[in-house]
PDB file of N, CA and C in Angstrom:
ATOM      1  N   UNK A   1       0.825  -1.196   0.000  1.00  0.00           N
ATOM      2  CA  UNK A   1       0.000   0.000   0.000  1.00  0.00           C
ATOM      3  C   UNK A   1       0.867   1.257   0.000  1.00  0.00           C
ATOM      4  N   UNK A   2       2.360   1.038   0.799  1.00  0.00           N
ATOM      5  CA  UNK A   2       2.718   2.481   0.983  1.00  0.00           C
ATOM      6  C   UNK A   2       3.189   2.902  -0.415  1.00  0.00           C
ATOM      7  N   UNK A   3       3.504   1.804  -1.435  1.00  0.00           N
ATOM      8  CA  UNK A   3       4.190   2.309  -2.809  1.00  0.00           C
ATOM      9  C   UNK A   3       3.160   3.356  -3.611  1.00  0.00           C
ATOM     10  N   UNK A   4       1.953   2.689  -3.442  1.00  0.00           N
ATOM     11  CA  UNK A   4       0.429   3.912  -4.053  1.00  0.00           C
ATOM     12  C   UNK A   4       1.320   5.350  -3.925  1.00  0.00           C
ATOM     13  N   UNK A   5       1.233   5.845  -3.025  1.00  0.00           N
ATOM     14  CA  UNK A   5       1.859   7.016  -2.098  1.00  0.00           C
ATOM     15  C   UNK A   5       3.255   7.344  -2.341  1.00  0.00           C
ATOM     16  N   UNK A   6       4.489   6.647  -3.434  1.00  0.00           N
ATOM     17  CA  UNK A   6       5.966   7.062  -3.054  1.00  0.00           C
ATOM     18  C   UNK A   6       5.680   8.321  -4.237  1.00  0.00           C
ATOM     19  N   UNK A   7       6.585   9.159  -3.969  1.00  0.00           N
ATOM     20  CA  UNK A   7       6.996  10.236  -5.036  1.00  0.00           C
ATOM     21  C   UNK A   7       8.167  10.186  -5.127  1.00  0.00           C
ATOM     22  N   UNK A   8       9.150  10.520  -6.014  1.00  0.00           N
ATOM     23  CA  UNK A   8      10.646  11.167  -6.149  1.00  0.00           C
ATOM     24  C   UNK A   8      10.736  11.741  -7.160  1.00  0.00           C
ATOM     25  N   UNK A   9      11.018  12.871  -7.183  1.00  0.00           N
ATOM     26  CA  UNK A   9      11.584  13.735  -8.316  1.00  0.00           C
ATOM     27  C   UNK A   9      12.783  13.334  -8.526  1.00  0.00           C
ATOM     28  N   UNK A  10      13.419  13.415 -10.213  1.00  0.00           N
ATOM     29  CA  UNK A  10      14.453  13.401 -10.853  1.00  0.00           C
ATOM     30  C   UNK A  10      14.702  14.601 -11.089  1.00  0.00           C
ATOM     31  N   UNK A  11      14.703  15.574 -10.682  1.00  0.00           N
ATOM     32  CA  UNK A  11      15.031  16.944 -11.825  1.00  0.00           C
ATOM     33  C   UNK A  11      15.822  16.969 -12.379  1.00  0.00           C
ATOM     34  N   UNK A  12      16.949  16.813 -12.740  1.00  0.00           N
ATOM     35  CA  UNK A  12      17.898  16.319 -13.556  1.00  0.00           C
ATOM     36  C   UNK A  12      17.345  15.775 -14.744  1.00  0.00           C
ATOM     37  N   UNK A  13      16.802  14.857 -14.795  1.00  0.00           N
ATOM     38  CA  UNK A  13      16.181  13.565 -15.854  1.00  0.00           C
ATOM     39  C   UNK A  13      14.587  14.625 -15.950  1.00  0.00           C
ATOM     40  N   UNK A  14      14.445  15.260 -15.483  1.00  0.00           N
ATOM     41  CA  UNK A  14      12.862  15.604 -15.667  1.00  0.00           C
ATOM     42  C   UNK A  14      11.586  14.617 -15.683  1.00  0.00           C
ATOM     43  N   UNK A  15      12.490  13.313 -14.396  1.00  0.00           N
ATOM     44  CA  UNK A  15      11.462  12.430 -14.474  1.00  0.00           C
ATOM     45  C   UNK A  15      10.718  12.677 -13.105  1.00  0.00           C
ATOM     46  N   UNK A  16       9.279  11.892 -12.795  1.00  0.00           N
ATOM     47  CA  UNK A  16       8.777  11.986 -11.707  1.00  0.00           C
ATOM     48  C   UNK A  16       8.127  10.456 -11.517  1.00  0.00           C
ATOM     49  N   UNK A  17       8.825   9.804 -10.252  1.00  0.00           N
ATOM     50  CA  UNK A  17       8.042   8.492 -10.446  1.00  0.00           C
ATOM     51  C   UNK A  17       7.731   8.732  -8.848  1.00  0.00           C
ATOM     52  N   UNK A  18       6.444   8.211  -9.653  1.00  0.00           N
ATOM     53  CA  UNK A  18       4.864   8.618  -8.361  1.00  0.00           C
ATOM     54  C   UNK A  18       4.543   7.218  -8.623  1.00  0.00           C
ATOM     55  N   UNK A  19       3.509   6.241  -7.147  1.00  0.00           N
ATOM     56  CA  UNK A  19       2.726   5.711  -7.542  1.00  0.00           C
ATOM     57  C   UNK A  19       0.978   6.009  -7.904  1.00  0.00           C
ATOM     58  N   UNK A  20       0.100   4.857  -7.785  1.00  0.00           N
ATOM     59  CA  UNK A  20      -1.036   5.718  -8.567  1.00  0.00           C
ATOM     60  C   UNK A  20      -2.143   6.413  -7.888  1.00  0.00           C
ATOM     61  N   UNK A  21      -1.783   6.419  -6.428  1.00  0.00           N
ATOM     62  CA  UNK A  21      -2.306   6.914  -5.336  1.00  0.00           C
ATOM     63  C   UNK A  21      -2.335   8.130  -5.392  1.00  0.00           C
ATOM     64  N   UNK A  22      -1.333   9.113  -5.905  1.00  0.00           N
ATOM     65  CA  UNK A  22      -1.300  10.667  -6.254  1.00  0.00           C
ATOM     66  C   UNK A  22      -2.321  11.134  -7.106  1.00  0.00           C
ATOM     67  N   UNK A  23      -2.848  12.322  -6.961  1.00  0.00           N
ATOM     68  CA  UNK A  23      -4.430  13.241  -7.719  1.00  0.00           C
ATOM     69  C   UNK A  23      -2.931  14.076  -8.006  1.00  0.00           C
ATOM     70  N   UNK A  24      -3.660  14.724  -9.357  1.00  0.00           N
ATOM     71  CA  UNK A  24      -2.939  15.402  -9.913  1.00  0.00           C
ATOM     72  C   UNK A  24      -2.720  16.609  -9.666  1.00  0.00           C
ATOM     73  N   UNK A  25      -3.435  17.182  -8.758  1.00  0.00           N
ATOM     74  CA  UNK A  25      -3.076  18.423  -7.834  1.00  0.00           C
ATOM     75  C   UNK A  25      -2.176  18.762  -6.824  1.00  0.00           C
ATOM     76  N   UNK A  26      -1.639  17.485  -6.443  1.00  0.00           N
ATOM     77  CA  UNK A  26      -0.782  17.043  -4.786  1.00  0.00           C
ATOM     78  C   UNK A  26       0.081  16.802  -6.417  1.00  0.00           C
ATOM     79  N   UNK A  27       0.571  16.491  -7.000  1.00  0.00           N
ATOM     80  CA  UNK A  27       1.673  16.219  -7.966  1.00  0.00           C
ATOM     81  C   UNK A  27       1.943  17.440  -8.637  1.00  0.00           C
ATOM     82  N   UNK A  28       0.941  18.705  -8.929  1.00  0.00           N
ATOM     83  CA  UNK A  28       1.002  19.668  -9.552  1.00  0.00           C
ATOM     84  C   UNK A  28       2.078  20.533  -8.195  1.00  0.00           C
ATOM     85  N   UNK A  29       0.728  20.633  -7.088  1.00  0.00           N
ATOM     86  CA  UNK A  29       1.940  21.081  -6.120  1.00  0.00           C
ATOM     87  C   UNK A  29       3.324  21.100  -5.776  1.00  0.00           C
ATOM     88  N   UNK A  30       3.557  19.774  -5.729  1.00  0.00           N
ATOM     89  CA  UNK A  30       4.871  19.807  -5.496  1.00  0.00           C
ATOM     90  C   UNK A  30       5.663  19.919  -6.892  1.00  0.00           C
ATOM     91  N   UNK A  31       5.436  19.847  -7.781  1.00  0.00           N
ATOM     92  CA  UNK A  31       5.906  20.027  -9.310  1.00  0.00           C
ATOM     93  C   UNK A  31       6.584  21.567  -9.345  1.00  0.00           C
ATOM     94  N   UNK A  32       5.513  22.568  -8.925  1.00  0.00           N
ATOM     95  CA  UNK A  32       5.774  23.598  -9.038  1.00  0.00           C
ATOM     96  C   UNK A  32       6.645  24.376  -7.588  1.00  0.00           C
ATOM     97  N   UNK A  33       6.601  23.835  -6.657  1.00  0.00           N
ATOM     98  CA  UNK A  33       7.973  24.325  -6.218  1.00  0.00           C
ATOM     99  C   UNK A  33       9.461  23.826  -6.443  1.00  0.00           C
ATOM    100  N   UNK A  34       9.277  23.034  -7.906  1.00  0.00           N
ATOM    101  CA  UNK A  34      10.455  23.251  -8.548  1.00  0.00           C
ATOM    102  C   UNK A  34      10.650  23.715 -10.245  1.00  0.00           C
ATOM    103  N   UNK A  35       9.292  24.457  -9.732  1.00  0.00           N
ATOM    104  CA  UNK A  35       8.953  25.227 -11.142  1.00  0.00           C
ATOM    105  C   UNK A  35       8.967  24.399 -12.580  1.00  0.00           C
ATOM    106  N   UNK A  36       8.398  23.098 -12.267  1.00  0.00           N
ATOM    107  CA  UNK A  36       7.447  22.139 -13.423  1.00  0.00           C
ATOM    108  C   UNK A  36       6.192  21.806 -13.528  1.00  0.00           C
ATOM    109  N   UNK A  37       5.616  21.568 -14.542  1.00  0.00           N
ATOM    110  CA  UNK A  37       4.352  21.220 -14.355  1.00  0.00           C
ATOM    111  C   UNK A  37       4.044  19.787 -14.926  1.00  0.00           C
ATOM    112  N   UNK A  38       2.888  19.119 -14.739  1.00  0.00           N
ATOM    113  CA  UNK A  38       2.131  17.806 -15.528  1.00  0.00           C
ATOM    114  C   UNK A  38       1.541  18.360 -15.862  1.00  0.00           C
ATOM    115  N   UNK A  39       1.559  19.165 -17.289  1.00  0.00           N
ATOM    116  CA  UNK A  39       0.397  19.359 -18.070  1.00  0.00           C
ATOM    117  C   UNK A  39      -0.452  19.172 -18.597  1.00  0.00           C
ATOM    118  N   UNK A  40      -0.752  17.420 -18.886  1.00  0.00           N
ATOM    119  CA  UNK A  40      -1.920  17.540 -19.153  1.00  0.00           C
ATOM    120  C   UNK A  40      -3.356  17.518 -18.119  1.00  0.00           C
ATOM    121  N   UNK A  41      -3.973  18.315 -18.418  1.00  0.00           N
ATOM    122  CA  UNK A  41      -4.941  19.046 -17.498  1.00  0.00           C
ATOM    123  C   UNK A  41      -6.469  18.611 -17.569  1.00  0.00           C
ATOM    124  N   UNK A  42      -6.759  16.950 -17.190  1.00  0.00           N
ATOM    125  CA  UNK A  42      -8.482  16.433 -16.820  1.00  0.00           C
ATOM    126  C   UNK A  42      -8.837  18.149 -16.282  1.00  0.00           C
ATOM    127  N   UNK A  43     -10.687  18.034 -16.547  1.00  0.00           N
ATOM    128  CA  UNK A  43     -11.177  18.953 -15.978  1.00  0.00           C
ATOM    129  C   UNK A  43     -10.938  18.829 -14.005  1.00  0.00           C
ATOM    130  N   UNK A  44     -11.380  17.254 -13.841  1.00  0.00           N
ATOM    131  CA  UNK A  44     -11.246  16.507 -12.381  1.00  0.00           C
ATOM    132  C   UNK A  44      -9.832  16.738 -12.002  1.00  0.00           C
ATOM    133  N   UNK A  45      -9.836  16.211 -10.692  1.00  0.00           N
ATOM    134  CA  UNK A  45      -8.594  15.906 -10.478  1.00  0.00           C
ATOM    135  C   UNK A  45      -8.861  14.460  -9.916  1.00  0.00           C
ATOM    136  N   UNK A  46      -8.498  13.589 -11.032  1.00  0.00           N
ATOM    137  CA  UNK A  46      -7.699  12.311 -11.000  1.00  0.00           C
ATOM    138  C   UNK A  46      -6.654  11.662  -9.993  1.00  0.00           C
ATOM    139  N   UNK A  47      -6.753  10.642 -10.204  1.00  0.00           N
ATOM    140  CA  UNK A  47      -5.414  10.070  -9.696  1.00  0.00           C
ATOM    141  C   UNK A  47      -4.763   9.569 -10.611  1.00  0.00           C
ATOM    142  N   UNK A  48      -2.932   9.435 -10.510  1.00  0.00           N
ATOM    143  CA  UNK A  48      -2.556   9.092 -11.656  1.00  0.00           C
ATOM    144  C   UNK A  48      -2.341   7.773 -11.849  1.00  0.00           C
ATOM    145  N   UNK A  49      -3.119   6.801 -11.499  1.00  0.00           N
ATOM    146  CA  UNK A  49      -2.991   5.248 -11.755  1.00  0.00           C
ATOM    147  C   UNK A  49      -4.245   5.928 -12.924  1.00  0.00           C
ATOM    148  N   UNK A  50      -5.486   6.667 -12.532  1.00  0.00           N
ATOM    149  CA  UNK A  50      -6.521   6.621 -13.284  1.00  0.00           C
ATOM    150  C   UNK A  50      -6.231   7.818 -14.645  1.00  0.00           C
ATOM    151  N   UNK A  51      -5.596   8.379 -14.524  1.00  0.00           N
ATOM    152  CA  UNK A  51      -5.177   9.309 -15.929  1.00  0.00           C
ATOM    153  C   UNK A  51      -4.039   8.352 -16.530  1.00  0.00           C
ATOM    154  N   UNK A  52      -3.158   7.563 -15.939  1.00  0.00           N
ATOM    155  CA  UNK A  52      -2.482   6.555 -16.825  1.00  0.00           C
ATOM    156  C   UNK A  52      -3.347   5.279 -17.230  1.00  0.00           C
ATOM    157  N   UNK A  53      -4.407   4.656 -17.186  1.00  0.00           N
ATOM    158  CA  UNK A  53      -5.576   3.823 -17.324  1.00  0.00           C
ATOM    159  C   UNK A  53      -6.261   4.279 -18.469  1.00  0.00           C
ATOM    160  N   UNK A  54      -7.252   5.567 -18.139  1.00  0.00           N
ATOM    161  CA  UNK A  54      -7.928   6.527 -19.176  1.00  0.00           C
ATOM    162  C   UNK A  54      -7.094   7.389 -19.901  1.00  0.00           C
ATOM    163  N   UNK A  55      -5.826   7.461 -19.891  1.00  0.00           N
ATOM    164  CA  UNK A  55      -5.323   8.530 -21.145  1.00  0.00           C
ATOM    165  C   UNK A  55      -5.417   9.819 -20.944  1.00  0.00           C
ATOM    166  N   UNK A  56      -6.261  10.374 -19.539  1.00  0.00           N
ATOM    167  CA  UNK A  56      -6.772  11.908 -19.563  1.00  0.00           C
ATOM    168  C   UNK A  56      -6.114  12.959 -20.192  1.00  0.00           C
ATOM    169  N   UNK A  57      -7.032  13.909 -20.613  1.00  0.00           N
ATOM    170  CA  UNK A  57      -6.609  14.893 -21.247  1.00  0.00           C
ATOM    171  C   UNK A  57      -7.107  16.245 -20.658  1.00  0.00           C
ATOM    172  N   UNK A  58      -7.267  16.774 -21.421  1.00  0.00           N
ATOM    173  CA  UNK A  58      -7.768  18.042 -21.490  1.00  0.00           C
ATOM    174  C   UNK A  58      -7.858  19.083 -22.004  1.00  0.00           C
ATOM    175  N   UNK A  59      -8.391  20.569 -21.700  1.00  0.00           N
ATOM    176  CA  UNK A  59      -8.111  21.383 -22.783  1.00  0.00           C
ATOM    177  C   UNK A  59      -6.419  21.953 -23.348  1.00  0.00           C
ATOM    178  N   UNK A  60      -5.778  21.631 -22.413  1.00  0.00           N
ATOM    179  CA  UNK A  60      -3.793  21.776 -23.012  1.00  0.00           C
ATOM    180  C   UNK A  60      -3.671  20.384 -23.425  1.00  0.00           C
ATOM    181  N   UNK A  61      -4.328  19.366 -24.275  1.00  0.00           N
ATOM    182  CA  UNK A  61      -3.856  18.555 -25.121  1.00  0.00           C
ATOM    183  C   UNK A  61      -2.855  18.808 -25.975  1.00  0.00           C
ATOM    184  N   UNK A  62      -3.922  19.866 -26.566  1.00  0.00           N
ATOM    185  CA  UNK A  62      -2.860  20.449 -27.934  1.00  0.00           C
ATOM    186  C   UNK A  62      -1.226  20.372 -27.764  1.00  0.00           C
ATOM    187  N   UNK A  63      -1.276  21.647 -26.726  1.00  0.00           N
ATOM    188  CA  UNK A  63      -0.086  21.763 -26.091  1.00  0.00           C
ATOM    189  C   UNK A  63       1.054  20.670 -25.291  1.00  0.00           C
ATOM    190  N   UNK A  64       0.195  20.161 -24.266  1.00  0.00           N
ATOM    191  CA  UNK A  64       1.411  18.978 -23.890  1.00  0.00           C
ATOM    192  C   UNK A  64       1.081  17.474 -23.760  1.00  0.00           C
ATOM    193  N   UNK A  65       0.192  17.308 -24.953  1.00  0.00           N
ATOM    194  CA  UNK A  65      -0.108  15.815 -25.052  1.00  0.00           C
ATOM    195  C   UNK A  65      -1.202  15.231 -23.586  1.00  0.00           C
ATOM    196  N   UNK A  66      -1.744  13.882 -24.057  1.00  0.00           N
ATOM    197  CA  UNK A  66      -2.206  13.373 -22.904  1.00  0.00           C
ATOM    198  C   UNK A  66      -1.715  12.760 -22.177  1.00  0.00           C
ATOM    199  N   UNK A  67      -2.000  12.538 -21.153  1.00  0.00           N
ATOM    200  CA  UNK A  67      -1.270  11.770 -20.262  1.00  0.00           C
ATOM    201  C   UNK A  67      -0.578  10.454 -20.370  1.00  0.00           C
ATOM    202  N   UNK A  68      -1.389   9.737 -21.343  1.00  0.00           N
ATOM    203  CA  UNK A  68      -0.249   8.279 -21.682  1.00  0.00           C
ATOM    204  C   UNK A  68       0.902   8.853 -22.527  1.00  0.00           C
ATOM    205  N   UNK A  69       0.920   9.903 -23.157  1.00  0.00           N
ATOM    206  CA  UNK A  69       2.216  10.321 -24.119  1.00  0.00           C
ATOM    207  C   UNK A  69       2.998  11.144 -22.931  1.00  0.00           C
ATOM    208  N   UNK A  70       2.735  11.342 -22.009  1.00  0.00           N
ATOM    209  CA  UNK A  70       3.940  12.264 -20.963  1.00  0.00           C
ATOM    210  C   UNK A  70       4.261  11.075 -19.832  1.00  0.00           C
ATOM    211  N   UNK A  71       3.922   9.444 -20.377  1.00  0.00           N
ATOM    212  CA  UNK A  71       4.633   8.671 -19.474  1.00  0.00           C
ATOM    213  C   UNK A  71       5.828   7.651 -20.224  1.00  0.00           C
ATOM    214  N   UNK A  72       6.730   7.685 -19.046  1.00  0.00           N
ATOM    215  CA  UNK A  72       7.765   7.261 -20.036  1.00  0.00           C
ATOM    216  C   UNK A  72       7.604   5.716 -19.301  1.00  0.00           C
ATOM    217  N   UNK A  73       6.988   5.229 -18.596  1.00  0.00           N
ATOM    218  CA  UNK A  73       6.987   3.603 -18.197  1.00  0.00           C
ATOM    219  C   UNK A  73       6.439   3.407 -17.351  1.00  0.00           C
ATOM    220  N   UNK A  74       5.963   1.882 -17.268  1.00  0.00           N
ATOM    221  CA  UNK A  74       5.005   1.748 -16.210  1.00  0.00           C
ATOM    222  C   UNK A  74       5.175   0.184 -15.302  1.00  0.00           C
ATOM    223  N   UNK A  75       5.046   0.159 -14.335  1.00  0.00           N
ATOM    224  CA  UNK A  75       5.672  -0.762 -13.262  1.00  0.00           C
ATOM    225  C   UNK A  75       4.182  -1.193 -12.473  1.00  0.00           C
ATOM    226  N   UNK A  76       4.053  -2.370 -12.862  1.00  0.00           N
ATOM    227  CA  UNK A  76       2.531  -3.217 -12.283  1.00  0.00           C
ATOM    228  C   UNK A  76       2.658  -4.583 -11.765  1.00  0.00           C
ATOM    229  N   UNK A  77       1.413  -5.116 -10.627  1.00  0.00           N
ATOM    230  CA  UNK A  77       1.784  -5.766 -10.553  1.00  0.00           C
ATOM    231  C   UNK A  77       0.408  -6.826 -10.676  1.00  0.00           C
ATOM    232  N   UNK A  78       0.615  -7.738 -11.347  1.00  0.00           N
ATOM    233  CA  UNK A  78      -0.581  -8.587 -12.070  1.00  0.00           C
ATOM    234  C   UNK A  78      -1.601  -9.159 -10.790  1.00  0.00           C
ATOM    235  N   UNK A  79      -3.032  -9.350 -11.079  1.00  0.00           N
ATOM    236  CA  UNK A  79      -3.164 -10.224 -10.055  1.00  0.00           C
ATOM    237  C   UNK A  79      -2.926 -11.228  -9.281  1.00  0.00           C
ATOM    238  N   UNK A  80      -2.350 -11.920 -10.304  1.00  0.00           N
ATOM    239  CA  UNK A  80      -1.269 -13.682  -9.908  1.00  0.00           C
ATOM    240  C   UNK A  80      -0.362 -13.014  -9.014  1.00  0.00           C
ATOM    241  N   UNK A  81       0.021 -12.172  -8.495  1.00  0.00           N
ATOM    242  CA  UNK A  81       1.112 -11.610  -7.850  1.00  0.00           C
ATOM    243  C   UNK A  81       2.582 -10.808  -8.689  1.00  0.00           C
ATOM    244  N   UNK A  82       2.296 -11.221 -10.154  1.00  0.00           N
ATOM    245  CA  UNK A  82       3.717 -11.336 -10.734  1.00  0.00           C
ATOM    246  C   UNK A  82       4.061 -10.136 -10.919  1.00  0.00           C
TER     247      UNK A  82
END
């Protein structure tokens, strides 16, 4: 359960590996006190297991893609346990 919940910023790499327990507002937050954003922008605020699931978008599609195109990989774990 506690992995739902890990965050770490890369800033360096401009990566962010969150699990899917994070809403995209608590990720926006802390994004921007290092002056980045997750742009793509659901009207809701999601969680990001559920904007990586549904693809969310929004009206800055145009601009910074949906959410399955601003992920660079994904780490699951099957029901069988595997």
């Amino acid at each position: 359960v506690m992995q739902l919940r890990q965050m770490e910023l890369k800033k360096d790499d401009l990566v962010l590996v969150c699990g899917p327990g994070w809403f995209k507002v608590e990720v926006n937050n802390m994004l921007e006190k290092h002056g980045l954003l997750f742009g793509p922008d659901p009207s809701s605020n999601p969680s990001v297991g559920g904007m990586a699931a549904t693809s969310g978008s929004g009206l800055s599609t145009l601009k910074y893609g949906t959410s399955r195109e601003n992920l660079v990989s994904l780490q699951m774990v099957l029901p069988n346990g595997d």
